[in-house]
PDB file of N, CA and C in Angstrom:
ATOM      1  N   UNK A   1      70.798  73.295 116.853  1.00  0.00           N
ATOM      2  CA  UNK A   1      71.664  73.740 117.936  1.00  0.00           C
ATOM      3  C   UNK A   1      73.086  73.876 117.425  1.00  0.00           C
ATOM      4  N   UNK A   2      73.969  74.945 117.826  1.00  0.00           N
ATOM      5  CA  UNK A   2      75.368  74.806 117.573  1.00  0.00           C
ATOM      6  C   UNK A   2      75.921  74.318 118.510  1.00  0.00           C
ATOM      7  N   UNK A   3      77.104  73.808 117.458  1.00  0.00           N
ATOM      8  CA  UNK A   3      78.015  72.691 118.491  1.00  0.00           C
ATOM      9  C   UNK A   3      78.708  73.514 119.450  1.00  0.00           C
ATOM     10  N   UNK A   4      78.580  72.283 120.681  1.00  0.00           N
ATOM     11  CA  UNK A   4      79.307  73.009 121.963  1.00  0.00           C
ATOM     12  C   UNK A   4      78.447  73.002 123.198  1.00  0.00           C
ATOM     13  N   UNK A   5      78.676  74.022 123.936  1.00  0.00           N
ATOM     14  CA  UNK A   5      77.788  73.937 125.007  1.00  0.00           C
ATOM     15  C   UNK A   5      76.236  74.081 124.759  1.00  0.00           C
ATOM     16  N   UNK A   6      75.227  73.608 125.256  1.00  0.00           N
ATOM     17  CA  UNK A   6      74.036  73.584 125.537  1.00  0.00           C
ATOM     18  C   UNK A   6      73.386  75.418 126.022  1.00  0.00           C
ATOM     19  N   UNK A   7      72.387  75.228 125.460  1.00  0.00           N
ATOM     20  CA  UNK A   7      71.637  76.962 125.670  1.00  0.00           C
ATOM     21  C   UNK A   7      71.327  77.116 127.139  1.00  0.00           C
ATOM     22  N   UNK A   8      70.943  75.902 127.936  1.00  0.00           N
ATOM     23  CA  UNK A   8      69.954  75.953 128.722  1.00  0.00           C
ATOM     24  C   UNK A   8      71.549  76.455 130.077  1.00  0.00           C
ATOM     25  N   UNK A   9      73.019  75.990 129.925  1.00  0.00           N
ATOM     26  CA  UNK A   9      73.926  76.311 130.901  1.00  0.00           C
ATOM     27  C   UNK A   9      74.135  77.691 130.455  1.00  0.00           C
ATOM     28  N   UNK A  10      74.412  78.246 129.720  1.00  0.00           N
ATOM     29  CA  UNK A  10      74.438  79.652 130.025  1.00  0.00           C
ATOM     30  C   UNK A  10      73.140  80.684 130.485  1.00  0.00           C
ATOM     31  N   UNK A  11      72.381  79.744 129.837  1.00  0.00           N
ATOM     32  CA  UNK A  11      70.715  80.477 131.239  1.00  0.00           C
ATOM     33  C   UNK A  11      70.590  80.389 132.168  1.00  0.00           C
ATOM     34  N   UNK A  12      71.164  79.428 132.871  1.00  0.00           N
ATOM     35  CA  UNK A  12      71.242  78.969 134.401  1.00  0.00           C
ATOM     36  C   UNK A  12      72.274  79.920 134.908  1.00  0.00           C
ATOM     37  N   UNK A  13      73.808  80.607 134.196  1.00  0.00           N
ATOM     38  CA  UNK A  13      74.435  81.139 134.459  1.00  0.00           C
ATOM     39  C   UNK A  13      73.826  82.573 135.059  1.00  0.00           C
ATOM     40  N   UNK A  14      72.975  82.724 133.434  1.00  0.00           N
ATOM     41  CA  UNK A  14      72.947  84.370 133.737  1.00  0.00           C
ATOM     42  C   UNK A  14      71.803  84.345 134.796  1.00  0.00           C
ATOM     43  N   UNK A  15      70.977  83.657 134.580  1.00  0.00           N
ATOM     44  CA  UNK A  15      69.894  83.817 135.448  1.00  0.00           C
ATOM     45  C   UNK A  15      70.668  84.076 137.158  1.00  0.00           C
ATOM     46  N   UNK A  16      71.539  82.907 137.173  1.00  0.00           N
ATOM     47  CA  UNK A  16      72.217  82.855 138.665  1.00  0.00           C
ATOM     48  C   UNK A  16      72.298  84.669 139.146  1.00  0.00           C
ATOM     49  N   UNK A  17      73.571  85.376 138.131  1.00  0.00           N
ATOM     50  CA  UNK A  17      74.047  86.383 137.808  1.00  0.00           C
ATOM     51  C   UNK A  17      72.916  87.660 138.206  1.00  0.00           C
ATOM     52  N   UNK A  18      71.700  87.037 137.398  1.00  0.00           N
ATOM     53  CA  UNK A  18      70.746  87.922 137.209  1.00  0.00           C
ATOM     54  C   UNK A  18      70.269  88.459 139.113  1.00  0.00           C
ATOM     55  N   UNK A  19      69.981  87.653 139.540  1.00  0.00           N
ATOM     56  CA  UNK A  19      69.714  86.807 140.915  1.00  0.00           C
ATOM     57  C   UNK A  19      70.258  87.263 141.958  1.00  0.00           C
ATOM     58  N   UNK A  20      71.198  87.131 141.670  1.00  0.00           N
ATOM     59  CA  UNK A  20      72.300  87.565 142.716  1.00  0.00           C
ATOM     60  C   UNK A  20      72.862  89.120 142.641  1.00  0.00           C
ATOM     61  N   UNK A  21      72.590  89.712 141.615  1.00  0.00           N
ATOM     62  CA  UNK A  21      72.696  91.243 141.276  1.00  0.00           C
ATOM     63  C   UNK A  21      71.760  91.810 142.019  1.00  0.00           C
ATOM     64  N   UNK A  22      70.054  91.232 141.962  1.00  0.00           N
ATOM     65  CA  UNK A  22      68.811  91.905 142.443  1.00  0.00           C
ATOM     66  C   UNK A  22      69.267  91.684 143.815  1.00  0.00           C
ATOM     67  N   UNK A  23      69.487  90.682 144.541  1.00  0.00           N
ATOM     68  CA  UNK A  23      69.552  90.278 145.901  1.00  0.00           C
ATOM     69  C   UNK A  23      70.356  91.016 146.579  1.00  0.00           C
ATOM     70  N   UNK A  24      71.671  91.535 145.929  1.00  0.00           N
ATOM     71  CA  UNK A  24      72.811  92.202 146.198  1.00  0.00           C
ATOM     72  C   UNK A  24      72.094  93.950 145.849  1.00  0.00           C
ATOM     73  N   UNK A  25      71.541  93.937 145.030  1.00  0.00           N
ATOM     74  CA  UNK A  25      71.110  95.545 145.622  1.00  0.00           C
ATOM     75  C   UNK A  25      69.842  95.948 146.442  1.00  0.00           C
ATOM     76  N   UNK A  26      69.299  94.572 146.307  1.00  0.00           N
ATOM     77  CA  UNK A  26      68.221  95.082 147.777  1.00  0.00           C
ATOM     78  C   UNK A  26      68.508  94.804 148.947  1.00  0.00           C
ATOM     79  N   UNK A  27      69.340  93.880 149.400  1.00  0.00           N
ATOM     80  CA  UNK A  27      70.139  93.648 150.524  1.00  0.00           C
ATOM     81  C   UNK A  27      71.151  94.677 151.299  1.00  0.00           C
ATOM     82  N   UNK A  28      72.263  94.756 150.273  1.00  0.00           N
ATOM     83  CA  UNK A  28      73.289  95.532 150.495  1.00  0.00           C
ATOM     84  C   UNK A  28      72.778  96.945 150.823  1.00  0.00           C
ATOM     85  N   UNK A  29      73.291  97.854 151.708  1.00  0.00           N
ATOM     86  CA  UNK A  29      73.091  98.848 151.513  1.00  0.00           C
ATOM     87  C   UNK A  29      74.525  99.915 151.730  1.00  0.00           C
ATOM     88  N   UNK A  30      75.349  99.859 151.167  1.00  0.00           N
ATOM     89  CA  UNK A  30      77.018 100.247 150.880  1.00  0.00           C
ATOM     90  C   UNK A  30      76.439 100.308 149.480  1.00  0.00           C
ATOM     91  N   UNK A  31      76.863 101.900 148.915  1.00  0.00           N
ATOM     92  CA  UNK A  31      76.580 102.187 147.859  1.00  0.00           C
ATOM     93  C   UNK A  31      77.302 101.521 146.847  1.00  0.00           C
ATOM     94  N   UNK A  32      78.896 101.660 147.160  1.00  0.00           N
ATOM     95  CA  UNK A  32      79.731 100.461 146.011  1.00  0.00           C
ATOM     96  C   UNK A  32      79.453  99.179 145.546  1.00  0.00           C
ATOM     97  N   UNK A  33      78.867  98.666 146.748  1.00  0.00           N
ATOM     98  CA  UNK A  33      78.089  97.176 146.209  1.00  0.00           C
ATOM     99  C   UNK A  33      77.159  97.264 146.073  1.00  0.00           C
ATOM    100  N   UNK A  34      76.387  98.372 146.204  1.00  0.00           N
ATOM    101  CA  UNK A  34      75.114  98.560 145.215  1.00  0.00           C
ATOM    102  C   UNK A  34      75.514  98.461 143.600  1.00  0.00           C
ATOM    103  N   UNK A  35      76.242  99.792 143.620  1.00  0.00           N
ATOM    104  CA  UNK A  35      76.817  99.514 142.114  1.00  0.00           C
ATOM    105  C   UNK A  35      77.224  98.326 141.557  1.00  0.00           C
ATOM    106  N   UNK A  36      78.090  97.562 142.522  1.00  0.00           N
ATOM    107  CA  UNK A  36      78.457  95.860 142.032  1.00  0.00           C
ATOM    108  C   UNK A  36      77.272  95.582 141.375  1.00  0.00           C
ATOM    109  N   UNK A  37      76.002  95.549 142.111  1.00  0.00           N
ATOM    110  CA  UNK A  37      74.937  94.507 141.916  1.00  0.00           C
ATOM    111  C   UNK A  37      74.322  94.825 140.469  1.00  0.00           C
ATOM    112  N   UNK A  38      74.186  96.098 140.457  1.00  0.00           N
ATOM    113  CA  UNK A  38      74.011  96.744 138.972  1.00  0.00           C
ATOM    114  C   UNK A  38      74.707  96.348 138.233  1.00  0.00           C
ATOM    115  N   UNK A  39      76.337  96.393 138.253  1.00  0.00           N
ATOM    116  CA  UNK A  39      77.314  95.704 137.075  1.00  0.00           C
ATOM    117  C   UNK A  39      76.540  94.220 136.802  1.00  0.00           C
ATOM    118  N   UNK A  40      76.423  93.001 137.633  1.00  0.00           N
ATOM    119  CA  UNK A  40      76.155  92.151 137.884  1.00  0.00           C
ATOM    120  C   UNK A  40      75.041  91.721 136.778  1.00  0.00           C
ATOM    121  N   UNK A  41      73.977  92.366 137.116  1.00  0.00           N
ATOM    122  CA  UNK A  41      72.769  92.218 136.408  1.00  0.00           C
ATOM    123  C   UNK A  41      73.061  92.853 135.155  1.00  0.00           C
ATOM    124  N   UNK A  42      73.582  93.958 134.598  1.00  0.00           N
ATOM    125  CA  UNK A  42      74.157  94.551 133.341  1.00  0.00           C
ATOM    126  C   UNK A  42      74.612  93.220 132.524  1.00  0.00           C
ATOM    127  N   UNK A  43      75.899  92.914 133.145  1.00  0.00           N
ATOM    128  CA  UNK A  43      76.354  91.644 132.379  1.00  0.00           C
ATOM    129  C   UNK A  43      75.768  90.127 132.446  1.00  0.00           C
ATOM    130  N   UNK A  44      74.549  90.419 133.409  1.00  0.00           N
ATOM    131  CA  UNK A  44      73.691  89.072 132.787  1.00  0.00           C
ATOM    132  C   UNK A  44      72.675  88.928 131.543  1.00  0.00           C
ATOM    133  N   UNK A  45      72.310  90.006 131.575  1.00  0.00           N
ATOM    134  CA  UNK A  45      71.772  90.933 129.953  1.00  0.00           C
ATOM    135  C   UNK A  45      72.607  90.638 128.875  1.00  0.00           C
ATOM    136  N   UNK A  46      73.921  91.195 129.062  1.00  0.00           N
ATOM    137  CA  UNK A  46      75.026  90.510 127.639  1.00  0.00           C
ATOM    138  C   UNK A  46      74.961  89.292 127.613  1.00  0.00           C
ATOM    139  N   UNK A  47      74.948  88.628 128.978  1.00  0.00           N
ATOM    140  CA  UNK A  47      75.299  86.944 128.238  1.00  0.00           C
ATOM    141  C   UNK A  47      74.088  86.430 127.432  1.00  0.00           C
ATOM    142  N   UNK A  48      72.800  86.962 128.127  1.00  0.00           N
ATOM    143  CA  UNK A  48      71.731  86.345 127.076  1.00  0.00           C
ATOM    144  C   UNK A  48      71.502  86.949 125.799  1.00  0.00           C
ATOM    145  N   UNK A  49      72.238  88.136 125.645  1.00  0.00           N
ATOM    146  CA  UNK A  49      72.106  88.998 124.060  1.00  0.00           C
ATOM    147  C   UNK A  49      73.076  88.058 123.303  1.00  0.00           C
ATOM    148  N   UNK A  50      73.653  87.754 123.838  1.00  0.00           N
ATOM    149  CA  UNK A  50      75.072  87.081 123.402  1.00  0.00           C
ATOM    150  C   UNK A  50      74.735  85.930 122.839  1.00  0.00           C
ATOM    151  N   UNK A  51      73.966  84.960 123.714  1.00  0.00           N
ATOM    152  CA  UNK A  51      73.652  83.355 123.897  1.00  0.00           C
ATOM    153  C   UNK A  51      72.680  83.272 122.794  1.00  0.00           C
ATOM    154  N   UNK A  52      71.386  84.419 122.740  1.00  0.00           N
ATOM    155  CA  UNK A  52      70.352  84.188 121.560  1.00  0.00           C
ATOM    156  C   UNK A  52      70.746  84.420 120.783  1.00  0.00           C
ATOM    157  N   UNK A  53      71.774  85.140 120.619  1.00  0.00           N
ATOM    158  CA  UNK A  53      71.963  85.737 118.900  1.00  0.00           C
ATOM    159  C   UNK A  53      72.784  84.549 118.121  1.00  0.00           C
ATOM    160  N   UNK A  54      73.269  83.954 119.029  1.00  0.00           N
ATOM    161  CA  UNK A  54      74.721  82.716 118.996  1.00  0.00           C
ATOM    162  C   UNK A  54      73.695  81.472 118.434  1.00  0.00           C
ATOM    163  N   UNK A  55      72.559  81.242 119.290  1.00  0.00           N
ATOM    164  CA  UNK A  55      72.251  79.956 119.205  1.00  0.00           C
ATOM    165  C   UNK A  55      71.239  80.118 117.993  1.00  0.00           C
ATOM    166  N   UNK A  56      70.006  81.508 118.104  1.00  0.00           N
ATOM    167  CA  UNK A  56      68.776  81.846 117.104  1.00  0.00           C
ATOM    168  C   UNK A  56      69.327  82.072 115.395  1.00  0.00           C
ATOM    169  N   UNK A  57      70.277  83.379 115.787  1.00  0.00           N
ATOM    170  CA  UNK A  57      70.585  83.804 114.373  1.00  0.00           C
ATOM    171  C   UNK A  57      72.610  83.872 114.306  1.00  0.00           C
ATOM    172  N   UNK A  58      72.954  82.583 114.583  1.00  0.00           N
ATOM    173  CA  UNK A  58      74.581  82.904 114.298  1.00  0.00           C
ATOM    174  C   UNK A  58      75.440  83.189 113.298  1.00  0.00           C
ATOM    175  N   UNK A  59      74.489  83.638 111.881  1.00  0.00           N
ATOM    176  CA  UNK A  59      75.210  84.101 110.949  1.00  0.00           C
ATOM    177  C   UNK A  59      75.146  85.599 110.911  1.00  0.00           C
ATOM    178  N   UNK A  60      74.380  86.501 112.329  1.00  0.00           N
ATOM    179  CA  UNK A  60      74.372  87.753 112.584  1.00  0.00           C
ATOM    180  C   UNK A  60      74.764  88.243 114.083  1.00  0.00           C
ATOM    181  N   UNK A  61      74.951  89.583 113.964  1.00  0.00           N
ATOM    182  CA  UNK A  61      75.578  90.163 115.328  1.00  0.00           C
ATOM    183  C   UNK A  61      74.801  91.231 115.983  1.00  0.00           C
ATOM    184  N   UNK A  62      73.332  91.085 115.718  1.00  0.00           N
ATOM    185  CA  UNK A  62      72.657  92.247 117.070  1.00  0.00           C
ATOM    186  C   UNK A  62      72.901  92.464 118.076  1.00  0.00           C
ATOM    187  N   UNK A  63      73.157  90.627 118.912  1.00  0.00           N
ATOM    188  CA  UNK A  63      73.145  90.476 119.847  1.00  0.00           C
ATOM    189  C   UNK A  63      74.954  91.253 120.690  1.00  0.00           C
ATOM    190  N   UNK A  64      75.434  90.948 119.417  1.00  0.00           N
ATOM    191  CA  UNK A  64      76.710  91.471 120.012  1.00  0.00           C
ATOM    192  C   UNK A  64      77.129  92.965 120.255  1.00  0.00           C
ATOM    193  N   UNK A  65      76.218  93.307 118.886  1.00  0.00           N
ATOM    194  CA  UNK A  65      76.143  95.333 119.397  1.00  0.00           C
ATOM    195  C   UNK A  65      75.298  95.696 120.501  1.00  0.00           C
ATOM    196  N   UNK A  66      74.459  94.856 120.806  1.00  0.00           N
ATOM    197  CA  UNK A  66      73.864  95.409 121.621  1.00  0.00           C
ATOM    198  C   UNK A  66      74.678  95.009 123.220  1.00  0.00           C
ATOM    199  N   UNK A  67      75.039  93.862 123.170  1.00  0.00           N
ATOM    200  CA  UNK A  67      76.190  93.941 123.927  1.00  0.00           C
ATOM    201  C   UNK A  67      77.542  94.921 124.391  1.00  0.00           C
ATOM    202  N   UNK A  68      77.668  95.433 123.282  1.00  0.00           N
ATOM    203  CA  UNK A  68      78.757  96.128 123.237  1.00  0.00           C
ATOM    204  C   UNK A  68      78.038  98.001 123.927  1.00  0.00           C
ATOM    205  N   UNK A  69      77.097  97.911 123.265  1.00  0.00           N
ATOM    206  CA  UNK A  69      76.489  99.289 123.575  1.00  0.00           C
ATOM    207  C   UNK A  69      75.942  98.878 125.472  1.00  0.00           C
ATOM    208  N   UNK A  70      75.248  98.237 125.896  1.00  0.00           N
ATOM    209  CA  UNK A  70      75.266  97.944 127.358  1.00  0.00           C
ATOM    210  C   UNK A  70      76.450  98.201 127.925  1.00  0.00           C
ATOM    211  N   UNK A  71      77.726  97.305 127.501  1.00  0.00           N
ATOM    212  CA  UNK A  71      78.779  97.896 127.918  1.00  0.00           C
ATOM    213  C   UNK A  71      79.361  99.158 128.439  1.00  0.00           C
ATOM    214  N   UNK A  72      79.259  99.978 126.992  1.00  0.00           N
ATOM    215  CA  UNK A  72      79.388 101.302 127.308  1.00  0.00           C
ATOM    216  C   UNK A  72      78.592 102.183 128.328  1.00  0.00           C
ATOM    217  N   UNK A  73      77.483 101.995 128.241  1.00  0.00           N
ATOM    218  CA  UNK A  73      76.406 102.536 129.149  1.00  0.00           C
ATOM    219  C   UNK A  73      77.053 102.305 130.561  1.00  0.00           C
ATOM    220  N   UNK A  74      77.198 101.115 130.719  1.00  0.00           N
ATOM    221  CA  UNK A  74      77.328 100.695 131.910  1.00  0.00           C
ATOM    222  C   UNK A  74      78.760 101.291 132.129  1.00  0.00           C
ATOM    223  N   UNK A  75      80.045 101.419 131.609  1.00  0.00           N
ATOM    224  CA  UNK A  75      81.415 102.772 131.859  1.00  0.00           C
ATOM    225  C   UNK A  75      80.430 103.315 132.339  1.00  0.00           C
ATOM    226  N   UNK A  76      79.849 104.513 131.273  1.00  0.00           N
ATOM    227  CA  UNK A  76      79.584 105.804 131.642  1.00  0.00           C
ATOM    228  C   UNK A  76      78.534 105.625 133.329  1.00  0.00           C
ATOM    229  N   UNK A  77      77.899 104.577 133.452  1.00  0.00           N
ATOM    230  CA  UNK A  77      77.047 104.903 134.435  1.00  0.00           C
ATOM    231  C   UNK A  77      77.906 104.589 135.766  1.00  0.00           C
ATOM    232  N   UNK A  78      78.910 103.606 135.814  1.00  0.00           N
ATOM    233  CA  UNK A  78      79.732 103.378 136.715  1.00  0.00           C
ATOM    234  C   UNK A  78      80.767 104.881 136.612  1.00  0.00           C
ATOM    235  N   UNK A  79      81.260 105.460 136.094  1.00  0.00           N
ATOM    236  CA  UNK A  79      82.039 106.843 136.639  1.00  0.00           C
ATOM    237  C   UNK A  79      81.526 107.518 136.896  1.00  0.00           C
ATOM    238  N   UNK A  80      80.224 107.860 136.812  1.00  0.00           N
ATOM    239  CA  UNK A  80      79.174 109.335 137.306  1.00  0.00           C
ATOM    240  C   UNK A  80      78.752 108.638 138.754  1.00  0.00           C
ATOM    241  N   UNK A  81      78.209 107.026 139.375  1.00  0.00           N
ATOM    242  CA  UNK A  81      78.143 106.805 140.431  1.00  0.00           C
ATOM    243  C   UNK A  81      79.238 106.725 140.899  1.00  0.00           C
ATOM    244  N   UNK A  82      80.349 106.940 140.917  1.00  0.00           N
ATOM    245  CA  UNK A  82      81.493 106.743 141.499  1.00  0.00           C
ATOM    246  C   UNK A  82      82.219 108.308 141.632  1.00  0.00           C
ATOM    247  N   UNK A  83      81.573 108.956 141.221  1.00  0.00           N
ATOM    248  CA  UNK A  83      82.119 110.638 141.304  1.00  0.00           C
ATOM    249  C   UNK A  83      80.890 110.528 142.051  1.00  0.00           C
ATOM    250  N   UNK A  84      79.792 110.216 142.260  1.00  0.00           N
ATOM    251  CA  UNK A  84      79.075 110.552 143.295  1.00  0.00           C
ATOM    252  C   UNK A  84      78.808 110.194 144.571  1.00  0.00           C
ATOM    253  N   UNK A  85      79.549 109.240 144.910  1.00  0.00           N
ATOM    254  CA  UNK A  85      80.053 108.303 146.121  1.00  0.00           C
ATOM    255  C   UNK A  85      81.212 108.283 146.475  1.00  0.00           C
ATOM    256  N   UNK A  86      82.478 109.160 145.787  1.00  0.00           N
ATOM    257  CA  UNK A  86      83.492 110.231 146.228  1.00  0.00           C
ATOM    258  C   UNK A  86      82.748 111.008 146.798  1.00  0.00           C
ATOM    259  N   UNK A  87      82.076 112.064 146.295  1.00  0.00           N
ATOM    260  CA  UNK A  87      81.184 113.004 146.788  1.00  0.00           C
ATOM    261  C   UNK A  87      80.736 113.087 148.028  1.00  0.00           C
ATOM    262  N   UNK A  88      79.919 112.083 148.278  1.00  0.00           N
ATOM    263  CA  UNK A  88      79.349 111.765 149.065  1.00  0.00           C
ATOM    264  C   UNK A  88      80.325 111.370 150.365  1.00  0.00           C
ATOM    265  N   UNK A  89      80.840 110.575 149.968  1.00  0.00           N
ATOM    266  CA  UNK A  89      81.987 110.247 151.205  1.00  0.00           C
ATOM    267  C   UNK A  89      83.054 111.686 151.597  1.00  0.00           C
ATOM    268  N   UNK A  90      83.217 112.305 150.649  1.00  0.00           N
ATOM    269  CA  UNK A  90      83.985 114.012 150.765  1.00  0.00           C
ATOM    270  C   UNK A  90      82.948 114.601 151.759  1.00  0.00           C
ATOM    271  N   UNK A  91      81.872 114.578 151.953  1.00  0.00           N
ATOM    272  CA  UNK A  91      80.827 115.369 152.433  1.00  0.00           C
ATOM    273  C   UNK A  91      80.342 115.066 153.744  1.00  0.00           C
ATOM    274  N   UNK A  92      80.158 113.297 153.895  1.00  0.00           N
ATOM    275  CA  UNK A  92      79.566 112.959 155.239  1.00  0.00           C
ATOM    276  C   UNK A  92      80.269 111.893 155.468  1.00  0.00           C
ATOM    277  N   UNK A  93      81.438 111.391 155.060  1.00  0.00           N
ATOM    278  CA  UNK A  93      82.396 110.410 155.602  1.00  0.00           C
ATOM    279  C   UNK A  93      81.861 108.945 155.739  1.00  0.00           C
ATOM    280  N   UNK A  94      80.947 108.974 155.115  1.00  0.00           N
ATOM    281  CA  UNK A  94      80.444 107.262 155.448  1.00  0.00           C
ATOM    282  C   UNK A  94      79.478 107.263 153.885  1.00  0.00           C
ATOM    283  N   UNK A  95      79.248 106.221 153.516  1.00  0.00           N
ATOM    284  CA  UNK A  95      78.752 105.709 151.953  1.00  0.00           C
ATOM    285  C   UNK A  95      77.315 104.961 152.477  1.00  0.00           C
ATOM    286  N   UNK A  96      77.259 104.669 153.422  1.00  0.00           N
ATOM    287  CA  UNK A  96      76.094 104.155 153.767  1.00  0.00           C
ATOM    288  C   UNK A  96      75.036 104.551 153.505  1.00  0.00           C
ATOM    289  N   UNK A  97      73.601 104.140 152.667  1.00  0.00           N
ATOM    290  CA  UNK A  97      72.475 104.086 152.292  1.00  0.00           C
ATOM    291  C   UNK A  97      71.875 104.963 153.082  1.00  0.00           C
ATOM    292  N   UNK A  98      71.861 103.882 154.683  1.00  0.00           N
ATOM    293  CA  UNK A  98      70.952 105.142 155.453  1.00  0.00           C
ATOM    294  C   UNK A  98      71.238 106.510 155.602  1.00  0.00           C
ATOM    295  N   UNK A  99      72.474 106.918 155.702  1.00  0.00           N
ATOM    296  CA  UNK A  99      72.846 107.667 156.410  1.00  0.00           C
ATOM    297  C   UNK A  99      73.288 109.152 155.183  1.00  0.00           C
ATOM    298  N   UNK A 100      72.916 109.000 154.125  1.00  0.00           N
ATOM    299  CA  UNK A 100      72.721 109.351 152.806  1.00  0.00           C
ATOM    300  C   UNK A 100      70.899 110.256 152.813  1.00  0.00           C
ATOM    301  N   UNK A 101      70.686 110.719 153.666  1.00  0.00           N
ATOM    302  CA  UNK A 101      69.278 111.104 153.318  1.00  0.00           C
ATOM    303  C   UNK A 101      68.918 112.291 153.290  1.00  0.00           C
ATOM    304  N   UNK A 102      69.952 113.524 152.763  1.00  0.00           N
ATOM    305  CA  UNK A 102      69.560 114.637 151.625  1.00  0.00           C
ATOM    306  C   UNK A 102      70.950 114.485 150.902  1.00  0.00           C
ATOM    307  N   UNK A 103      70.367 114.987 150.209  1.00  0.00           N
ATOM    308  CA  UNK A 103      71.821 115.452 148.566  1.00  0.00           C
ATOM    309  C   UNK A 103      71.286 117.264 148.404  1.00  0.00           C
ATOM    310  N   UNK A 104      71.668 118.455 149.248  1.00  0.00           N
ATOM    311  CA  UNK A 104      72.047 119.210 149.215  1.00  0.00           C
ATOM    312  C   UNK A 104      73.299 119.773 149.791  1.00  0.00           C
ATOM    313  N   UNK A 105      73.904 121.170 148.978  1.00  0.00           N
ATOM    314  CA  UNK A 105      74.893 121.950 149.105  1.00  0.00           C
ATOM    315  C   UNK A 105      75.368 122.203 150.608  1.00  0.00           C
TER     316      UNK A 105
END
């Protein structure tokens, strides 16, 4: 084990994270905190890419590119839902899930 914190508290973290992302996008139905819930769960993924690579192999960094590349993904996927929930709100004035039920011109 490396010195410092214990493996099993940052699993409890992300898991929490993990948890509360799923709950928050099947619950919620406000598209922005949909997206939250997605960020949410995104960065519970890094902490455990993060945590195994730290605790399994800490004289290497997969865990951290692959971190870093989630990251990015997750920019690009947060500005295309967010130009599309402008959109959407430009179009029918409310962001709401239900009330969202065609996407034509």
């Amino acid at each position: 084990m490396v010195q410092g914190i214990p493996i099993y508290h940052f699993l409890v973290v992300s898991t929490l994270m993990f948890f509360i992302g799923v709950c928050g996008f099947i619950i919620r139905r406000n598209l922005i905190t949909m997206l939250m819930a997605v960020e949410l769960i995104l960065n519970s993924v890094n902490i455990n890419f993060v945590v195994f690579n730290r605790y399994l192999y800490p004289d290497q960094l997969q865990g951290h590119f692959f971190s870093l590349f989630i990251v990015g993904i997750a920019a690009a996927e947060a500005a295309v839902a967010i130009a599309l929930v402008i959109n959407i709100y430009r179009r029918i004035n409310n962001i709401e899930v239900e009330n969202v039920n065609e996407m034509k011109f």
